[in-house]
PDB file of N, CA and C in Angstrom:
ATOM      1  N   UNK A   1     -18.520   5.746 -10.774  1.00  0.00           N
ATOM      2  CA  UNK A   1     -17.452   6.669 -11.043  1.00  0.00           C
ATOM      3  C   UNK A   1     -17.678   7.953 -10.283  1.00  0.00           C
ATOM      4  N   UNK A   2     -16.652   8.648 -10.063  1.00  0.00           N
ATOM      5  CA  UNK A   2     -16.981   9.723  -9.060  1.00  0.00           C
ATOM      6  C   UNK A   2     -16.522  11.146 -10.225  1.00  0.00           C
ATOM      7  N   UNK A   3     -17.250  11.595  -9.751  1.00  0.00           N
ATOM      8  CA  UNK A   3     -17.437  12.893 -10.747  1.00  0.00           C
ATOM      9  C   UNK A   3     -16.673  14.047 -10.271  1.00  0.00           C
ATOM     10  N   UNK A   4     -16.041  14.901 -11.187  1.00  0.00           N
ATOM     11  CA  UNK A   4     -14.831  16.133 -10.505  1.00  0.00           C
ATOM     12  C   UNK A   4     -15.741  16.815  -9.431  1.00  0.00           C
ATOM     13  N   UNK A   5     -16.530  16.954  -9.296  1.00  0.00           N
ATOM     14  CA  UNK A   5     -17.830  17.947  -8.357  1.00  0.00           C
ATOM     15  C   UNK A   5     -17.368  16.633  -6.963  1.00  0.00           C
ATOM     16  N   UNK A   6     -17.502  15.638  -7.256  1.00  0.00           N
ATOM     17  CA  UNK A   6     -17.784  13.848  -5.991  1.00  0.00           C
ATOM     18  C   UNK A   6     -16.303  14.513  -5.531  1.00  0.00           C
ATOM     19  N   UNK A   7     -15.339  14.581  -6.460  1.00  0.00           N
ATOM     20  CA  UNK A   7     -13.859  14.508  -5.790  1.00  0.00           C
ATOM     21  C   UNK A   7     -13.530  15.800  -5.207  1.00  0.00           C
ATOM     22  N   UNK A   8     -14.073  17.022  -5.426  1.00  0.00           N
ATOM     23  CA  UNK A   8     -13.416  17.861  -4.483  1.00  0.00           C
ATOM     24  C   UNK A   8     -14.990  17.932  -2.846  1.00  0.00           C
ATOM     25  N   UNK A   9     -15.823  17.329  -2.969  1.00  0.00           N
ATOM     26  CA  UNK A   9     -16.161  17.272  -1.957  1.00  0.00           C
ATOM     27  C   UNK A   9     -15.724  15.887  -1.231  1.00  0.00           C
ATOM     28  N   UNK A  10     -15.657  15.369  -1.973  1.00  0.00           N
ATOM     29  CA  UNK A  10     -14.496  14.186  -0.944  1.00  0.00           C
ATOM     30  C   UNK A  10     -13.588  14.583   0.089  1.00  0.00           C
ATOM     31  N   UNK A  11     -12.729  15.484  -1.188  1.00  0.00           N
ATOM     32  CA  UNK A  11     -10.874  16.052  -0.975  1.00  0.00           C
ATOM     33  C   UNK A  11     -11.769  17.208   0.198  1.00  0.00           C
ATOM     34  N   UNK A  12     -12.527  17.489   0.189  1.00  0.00           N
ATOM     35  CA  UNK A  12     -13.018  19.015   1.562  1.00  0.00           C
ATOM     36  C   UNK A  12     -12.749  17.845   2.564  1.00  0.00           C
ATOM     37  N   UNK A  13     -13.722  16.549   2.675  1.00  0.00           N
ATOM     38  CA  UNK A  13     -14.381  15.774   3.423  1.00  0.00           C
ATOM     39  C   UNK A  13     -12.696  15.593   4.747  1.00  0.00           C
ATOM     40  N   UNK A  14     -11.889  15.012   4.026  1.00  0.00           N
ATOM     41  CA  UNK A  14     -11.001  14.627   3.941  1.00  0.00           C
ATOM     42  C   UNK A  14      -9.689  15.578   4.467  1.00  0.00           C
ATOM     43  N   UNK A  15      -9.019  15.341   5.519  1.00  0.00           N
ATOM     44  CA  UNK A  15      -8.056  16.278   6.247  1.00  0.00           C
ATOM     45  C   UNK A  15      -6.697  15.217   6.028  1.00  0.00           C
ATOM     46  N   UNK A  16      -6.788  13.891   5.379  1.00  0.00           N
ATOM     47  CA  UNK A  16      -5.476  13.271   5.195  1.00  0.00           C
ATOM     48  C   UNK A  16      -4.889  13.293   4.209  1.00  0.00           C
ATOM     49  N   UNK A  17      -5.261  13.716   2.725  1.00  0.00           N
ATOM     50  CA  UNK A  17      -4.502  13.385   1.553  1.00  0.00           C
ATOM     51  C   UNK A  17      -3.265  13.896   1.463  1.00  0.00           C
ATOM     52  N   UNK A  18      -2.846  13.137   0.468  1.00  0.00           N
ATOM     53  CA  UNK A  18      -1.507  13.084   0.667  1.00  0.00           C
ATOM     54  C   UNK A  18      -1.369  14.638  -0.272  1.00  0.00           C
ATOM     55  N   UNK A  19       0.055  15.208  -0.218  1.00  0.00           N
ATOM     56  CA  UNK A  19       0.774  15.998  -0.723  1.00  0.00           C
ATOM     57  C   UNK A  19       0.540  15.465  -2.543  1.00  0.00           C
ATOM     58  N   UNK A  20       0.265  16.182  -3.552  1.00  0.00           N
ATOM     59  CA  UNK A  20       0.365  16.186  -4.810  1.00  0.00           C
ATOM     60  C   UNK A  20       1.371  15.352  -5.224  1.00  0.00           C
ATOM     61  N   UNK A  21       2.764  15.969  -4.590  1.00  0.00           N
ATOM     62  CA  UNK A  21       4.216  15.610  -5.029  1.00  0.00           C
ATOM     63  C   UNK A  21       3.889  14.302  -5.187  1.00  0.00           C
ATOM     64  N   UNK A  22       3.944  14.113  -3.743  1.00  0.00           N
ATOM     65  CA  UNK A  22       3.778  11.999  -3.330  1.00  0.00           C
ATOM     66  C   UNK A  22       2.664  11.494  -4.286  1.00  0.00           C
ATOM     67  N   UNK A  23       1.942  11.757  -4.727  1.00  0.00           N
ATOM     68  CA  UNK A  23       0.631  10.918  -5.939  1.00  0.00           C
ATOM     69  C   UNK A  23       1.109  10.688  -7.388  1.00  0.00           C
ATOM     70  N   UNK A  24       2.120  11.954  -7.786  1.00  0.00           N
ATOM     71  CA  UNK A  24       1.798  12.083  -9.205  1.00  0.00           C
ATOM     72  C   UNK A  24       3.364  12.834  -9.802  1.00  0.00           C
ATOM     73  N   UNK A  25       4.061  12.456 -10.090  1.00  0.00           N
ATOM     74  CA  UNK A  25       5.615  13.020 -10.521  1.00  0.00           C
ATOM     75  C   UNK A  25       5.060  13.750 -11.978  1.00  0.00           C
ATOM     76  N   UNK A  26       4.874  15.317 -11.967  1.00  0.00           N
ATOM     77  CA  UNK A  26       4.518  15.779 -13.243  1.00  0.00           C
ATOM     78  C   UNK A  26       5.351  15.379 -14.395  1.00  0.00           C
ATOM     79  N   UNK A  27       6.575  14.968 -14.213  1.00  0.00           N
ATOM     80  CA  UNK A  27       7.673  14.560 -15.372  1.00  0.00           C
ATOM     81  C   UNK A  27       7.323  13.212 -15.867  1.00  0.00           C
ATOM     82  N   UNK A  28       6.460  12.210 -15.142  1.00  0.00           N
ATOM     83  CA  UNK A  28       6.219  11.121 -15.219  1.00  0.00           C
ATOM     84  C   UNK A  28       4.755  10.887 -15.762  1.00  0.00           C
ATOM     85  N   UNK A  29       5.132   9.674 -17.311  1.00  0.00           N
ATOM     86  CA  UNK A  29       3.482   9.429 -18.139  1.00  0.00           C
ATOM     87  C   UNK A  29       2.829   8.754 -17.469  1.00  0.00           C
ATOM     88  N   UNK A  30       1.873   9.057 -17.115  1.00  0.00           N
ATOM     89  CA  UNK A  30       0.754   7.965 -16.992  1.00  0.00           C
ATOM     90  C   UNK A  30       0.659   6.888 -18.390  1.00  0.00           C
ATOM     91  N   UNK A  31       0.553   5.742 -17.634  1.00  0.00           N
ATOM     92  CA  UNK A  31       0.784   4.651 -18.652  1.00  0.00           C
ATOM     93  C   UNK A  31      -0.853   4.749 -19.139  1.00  0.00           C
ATOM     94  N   UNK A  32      -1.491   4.666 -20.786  1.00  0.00           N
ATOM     95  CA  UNK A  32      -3.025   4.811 -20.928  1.00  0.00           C
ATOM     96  C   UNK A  32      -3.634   3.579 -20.035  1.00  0.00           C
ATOM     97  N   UNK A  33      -2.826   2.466 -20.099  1.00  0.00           N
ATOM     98  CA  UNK A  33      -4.080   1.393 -19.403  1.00  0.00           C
ATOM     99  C   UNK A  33      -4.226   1.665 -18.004  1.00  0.00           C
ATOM    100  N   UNK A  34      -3.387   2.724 -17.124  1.00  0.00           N
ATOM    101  CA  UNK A  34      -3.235   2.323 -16.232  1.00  0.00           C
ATOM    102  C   UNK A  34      -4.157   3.964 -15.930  1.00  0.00           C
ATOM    103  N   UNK A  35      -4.609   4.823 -16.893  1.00  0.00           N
ATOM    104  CA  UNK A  35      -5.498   5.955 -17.078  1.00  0.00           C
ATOM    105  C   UNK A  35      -7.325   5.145 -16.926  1.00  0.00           C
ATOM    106  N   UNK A  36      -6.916   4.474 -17.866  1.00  0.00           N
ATOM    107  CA  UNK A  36      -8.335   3.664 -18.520  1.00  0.00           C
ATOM    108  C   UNK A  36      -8.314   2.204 -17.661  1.00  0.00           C
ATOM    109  N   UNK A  37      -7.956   2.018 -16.980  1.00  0.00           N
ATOM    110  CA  UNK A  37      -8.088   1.132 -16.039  1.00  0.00           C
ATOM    111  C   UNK A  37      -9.569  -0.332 -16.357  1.00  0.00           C
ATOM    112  N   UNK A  38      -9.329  -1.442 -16.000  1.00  0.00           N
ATOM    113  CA  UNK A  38     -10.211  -1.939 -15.824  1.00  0.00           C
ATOM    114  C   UNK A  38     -11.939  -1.684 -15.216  1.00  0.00           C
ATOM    115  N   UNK A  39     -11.911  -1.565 -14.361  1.00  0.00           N
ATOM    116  CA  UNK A  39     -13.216  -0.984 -13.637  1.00  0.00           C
ATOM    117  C   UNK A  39     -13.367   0.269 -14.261  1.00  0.00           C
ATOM    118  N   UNK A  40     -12.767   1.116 -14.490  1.00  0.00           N
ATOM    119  CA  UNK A  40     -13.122   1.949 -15.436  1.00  0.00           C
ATOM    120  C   UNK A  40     -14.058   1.554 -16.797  1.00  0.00           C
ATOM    121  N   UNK A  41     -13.358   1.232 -17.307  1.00  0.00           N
ATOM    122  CA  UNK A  41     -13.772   0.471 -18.756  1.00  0.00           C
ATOM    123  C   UNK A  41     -14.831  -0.035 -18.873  1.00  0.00           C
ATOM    124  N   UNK A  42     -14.820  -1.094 -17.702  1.00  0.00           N
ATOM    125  CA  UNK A  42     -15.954  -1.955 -17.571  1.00  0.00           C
ATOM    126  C   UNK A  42     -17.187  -1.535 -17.189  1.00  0.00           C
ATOM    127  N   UNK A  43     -17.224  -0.609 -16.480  1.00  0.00           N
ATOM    128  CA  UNK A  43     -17.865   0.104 -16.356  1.00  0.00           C
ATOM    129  C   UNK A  43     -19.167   1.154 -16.807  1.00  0.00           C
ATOM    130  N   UNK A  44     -18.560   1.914 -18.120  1.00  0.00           N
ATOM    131  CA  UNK A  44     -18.567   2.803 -18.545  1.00  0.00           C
ATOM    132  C   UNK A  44     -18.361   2.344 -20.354  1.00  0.00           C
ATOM    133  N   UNK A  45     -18.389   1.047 -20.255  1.00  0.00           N
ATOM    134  CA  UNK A  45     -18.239   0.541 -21.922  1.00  0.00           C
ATOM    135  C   UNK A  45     -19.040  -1.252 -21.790  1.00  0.00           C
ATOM    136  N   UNK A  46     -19.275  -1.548 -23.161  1.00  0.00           N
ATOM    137  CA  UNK A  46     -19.278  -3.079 -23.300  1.00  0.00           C
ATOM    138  C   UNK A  46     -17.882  -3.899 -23.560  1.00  0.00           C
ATOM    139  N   UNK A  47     -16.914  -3.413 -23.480  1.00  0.00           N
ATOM    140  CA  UNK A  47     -15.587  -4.199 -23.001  1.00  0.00           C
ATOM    141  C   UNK A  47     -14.887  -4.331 -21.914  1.00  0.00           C
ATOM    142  N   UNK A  48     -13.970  -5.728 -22.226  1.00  0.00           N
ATOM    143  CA  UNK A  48     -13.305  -5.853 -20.438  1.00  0.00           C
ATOM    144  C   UNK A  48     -11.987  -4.754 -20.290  1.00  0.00           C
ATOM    145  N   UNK A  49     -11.325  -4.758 -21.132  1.00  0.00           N
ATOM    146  CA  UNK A  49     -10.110  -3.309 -21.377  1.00  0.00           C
ATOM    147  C   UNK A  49     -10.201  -2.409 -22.114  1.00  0.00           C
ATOM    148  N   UNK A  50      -8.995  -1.474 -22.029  1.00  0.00           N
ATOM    149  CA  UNK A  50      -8.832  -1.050 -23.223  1.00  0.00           C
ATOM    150  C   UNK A  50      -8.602  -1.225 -24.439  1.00  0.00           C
ATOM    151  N   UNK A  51      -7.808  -1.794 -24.042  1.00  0.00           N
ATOM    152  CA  UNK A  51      -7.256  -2.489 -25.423  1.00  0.00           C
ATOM    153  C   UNK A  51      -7.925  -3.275 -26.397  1.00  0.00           C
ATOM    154  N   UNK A  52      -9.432  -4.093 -25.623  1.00  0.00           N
ATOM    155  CA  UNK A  52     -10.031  -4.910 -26.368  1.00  0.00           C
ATOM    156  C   UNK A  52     -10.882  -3.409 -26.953  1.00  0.00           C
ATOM    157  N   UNK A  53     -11.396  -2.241 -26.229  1.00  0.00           N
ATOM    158  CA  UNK A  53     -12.050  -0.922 -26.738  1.00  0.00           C
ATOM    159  C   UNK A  53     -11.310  -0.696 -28.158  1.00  0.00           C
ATOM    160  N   UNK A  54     -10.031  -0.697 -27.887  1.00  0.00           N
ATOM    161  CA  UNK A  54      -9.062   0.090 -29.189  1.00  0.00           C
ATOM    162  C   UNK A  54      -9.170  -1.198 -30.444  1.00  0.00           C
ATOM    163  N   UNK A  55      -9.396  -2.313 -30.080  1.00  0.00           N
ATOM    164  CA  UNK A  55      -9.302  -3.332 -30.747  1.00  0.00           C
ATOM    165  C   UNK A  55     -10.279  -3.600 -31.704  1.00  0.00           C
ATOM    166  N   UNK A  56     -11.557  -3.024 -30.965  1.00  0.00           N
ATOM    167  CA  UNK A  56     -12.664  -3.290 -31.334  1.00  0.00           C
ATOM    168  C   UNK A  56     -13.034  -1.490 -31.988  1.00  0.00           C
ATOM    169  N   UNK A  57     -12.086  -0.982 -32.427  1.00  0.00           N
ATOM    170  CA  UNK A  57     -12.889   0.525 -33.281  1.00  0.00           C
ATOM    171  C   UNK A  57     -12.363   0.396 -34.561  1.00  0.00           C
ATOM    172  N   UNK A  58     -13.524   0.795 -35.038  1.00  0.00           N
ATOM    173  CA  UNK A  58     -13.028   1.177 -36.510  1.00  0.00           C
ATOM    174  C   UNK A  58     -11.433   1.529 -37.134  1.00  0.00           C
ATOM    175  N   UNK A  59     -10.643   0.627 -36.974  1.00  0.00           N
ATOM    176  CA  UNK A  59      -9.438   0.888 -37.826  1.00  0.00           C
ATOM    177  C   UNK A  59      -8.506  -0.900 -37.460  1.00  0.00           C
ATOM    178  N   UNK A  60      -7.033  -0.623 -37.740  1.00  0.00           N
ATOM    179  CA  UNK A  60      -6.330  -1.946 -37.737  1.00  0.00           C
ATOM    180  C   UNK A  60      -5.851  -1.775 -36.587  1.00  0.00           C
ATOM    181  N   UNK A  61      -6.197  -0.830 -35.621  1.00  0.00           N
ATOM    182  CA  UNK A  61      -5.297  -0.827 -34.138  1.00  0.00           C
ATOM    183  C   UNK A  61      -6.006  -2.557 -33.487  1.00  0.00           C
ATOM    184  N   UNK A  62      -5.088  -2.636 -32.755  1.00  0.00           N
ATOM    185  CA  UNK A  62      -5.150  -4.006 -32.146  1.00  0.00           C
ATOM    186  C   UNK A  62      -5.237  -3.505 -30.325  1.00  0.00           C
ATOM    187  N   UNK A  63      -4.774  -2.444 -30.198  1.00  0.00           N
ATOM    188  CA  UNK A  63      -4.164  -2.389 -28.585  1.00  0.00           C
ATOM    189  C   UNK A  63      -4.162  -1.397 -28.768  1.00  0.00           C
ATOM    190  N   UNK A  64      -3.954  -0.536 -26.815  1.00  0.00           N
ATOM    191  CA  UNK A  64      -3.984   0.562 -26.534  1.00  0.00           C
ATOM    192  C   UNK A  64      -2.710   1.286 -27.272  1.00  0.00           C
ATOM    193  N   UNK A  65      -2.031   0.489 -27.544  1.00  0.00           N
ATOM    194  CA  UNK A  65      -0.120   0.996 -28.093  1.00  0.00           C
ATOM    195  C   UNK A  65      -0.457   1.655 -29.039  1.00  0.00           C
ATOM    196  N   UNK A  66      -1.887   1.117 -29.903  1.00  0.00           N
ATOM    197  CA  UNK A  66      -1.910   1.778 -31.379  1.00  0.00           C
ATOM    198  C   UNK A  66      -3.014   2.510 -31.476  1.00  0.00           C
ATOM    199  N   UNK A  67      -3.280   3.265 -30.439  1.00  0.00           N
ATOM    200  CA  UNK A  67      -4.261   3.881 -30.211  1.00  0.00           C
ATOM    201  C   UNK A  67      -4.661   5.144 -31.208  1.00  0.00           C
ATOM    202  N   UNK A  68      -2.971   5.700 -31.546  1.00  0.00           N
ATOM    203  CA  UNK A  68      -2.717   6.763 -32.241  1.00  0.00           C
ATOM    204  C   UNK A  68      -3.167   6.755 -33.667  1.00  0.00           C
ATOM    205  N   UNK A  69      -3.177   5.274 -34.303  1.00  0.00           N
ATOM    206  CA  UNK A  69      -3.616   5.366 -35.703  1.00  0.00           C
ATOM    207  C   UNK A  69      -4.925   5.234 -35.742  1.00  0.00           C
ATOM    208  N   UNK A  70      -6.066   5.565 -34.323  1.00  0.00           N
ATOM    209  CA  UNK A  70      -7.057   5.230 -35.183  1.00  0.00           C
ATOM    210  C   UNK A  70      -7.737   7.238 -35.510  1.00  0.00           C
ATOM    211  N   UNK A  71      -7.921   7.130 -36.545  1.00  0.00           N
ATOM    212  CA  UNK A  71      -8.563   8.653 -36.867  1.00  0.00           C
ATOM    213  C   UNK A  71      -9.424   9.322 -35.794  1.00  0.00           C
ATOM    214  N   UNK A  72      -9.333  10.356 -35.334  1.00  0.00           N
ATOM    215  CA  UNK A  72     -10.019  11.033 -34.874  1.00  0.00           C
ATOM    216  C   UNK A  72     -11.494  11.309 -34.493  1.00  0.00           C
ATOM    217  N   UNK A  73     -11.844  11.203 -36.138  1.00  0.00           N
ATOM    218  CA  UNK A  73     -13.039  11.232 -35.923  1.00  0.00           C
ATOM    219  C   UNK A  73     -13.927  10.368 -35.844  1.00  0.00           C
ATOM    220  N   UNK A  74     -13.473   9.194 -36.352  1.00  0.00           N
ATOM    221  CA  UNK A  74     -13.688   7.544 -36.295  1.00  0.00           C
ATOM    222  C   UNK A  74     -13.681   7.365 -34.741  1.00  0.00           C
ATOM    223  N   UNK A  75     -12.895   7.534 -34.011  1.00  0.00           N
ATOM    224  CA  UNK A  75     -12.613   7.499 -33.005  1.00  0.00           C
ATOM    225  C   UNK A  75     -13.499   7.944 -31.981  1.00  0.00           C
ATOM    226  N   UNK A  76     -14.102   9.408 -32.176  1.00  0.00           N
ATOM    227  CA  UNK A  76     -15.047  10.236 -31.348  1.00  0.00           C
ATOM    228  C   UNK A  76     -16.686   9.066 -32.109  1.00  0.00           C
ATOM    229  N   UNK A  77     -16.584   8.836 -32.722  1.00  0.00           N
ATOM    230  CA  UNK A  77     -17.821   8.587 -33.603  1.00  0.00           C
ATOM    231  C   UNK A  77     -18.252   7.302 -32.515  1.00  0.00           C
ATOM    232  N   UNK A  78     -16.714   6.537 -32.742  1.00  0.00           N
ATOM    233  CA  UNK A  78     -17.160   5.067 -31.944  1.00  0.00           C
ATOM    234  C   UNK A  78     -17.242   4.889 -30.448  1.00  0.00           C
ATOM    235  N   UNK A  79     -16.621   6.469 -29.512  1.00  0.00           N
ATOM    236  CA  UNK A  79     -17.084   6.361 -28.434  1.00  0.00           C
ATOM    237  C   UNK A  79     -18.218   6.926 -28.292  1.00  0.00           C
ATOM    238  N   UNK A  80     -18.619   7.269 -29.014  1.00  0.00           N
ATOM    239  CA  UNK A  80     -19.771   7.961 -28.463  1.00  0.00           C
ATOM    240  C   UNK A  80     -20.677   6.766 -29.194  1.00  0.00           C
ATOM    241  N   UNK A  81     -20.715   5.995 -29.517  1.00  0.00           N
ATOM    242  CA  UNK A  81     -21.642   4.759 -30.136  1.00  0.00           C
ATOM    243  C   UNK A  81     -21.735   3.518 -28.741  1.00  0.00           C
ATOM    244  N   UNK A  82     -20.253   3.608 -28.381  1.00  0.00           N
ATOM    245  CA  UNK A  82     -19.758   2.519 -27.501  1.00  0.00           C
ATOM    246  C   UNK A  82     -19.415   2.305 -26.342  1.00  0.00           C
ATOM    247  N   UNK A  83     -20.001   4.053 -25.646  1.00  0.00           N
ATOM    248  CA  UNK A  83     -19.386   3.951 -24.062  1.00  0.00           C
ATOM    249  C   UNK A  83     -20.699   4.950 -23.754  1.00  0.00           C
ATOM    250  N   UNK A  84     -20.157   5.292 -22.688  1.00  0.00           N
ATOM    251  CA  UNK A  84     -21.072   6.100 -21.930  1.00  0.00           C
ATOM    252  C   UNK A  84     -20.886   7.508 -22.486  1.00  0.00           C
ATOM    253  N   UNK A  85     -20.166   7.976 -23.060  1.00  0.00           N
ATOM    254  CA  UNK A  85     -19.816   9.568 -23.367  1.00  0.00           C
ATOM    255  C   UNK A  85     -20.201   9.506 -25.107  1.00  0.00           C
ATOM    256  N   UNK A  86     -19.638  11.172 -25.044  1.00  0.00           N
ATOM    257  CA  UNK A  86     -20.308  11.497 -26.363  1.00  0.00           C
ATOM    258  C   UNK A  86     -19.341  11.781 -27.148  1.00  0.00           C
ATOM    259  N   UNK A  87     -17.887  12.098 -26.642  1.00  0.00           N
ATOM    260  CA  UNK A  87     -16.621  11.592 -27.501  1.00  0.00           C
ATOM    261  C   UNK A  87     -15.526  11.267 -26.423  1.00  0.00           C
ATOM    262  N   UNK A  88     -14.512  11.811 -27.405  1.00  0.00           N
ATOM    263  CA  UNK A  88     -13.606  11.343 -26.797  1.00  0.00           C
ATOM    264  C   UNK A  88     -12.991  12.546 -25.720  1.00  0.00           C
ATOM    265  N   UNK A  89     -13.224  13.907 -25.912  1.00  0.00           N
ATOM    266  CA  UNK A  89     -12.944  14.431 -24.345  1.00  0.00           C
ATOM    267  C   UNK A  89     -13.858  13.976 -23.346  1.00  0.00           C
ATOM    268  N   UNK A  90     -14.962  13.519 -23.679  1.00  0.00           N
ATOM    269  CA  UNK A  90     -15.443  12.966 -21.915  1.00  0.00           C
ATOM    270  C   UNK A  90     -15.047  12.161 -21.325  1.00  0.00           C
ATOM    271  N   UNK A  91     -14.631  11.571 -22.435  1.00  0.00           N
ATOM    272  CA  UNK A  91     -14.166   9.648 -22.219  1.00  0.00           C
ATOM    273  C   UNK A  91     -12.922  10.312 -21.402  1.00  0.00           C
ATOM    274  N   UNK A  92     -12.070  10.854 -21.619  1.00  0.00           N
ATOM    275  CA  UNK A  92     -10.588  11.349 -21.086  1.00  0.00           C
ATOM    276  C   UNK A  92     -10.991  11.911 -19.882  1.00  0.00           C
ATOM    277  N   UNK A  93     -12.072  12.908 -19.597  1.00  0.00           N
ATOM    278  CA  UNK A  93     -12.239  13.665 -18.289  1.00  0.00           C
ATOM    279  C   UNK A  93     -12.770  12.681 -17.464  1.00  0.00           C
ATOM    280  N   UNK A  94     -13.839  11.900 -17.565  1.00  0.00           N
ATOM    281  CA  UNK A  94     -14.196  11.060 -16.771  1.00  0.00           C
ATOM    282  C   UNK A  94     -12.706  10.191 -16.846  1.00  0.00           C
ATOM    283  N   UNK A  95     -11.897   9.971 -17.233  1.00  0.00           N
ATOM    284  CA  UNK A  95     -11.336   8.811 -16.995  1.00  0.00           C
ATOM    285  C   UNK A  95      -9.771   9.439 -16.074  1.00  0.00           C
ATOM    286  N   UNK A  96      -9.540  10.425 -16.471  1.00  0.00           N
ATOM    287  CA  UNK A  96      -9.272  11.526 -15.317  1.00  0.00           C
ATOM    288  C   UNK A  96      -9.367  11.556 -13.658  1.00  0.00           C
ATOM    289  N   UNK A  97     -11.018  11.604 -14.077  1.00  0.00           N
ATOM    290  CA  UNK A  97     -11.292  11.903 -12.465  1.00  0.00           C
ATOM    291  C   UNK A  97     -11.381  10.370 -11.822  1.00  0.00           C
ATOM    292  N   UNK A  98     -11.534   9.173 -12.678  1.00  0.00           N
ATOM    293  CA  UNK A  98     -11.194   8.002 -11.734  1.00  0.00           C
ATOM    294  C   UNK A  98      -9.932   7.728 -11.467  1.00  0.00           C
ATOM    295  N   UNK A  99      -8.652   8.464 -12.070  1.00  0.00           N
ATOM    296  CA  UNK A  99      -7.691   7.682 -11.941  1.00  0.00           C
ATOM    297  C   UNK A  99      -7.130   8.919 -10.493  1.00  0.00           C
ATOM    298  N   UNK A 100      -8.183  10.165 -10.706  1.00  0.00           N
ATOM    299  CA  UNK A 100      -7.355  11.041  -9.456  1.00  0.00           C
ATOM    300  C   UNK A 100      -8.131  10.481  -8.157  1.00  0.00           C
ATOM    301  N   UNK A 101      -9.315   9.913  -8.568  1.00  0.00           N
ATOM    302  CA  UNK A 101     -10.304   9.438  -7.158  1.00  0.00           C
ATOM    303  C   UNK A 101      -9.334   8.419  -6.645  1.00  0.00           C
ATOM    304  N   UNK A 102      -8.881   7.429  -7.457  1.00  0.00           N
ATOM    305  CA  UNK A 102      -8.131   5.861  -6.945  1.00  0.00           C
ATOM    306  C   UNK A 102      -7.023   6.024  -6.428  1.00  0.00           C
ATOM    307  N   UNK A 103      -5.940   7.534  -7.256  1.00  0.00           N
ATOM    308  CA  UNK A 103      -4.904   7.882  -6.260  1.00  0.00           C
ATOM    309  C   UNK A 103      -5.115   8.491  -4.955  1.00  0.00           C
ATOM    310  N   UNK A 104      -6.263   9.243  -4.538  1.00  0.00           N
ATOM    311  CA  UNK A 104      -6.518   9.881  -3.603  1.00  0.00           C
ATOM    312  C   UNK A 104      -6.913   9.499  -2.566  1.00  0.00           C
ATOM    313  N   UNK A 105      -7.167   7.930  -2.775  1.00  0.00           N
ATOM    314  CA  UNK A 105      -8.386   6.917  -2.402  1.00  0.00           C
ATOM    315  C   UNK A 105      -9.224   7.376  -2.032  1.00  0.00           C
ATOM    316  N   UNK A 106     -10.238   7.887  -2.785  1.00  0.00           N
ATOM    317  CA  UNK A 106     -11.863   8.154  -2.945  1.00  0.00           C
ATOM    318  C   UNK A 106     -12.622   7.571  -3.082  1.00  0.00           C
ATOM    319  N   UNK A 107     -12.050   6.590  -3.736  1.00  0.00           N
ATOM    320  CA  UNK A 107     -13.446   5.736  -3.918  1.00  0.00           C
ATOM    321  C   UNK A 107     -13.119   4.398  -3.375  1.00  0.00           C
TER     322      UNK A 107
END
């Protein structure tokens, strides 16, 4: 995984990237699986998706869709049991900077 520090010495490295506009429509969601990506996941957890992640935490969520009902703190408790981070903002920043490395093609 490339780290926000990896991506702006990349983005120096680098005299082609594209314009912001063209990567990323601010009006437009990022879909979560497509945030939390496979190789991501796999990566950085003992599951193959997300969804099997959300599936597998403490509550009745089944999928990334129901991501919202699982509690908070249940939630921070089991990433930080079950991935590489220690809750759930790292899990989001790292997962951040892979999805800006893969648009940028960085990695």
């Amino acid at each position: 995984m490339v780290s926000e520090t990896d991506i702006e010495a990349a983005a120096e490295q680098r005299n082609d990237l594209p314009d912001a506009d063209d990567v990323y429509d601010r009006n437009e969601e990022i879909p979560i699986t497509e945030l939390f990506d496979a190789v991501f996941v796999q990566s950085h957890t003992q599951f193959e998706s997300f969804d099997e992640l959300v599936a597998a935490s403490p509550s009745n969520a089944n999928s990334a869709d129901e991501l919202e009902t699982v509690p908070h703190k249940a939630w921070d408790e089991f990433v930080a049991q079950t991935t590489d981070f220690e809750d759930e903002e790292a899990l989001v920043m790292a997962a951040r900077d892979h999805w800006v490395s893969k648009k940028l093609d960085l990695v």
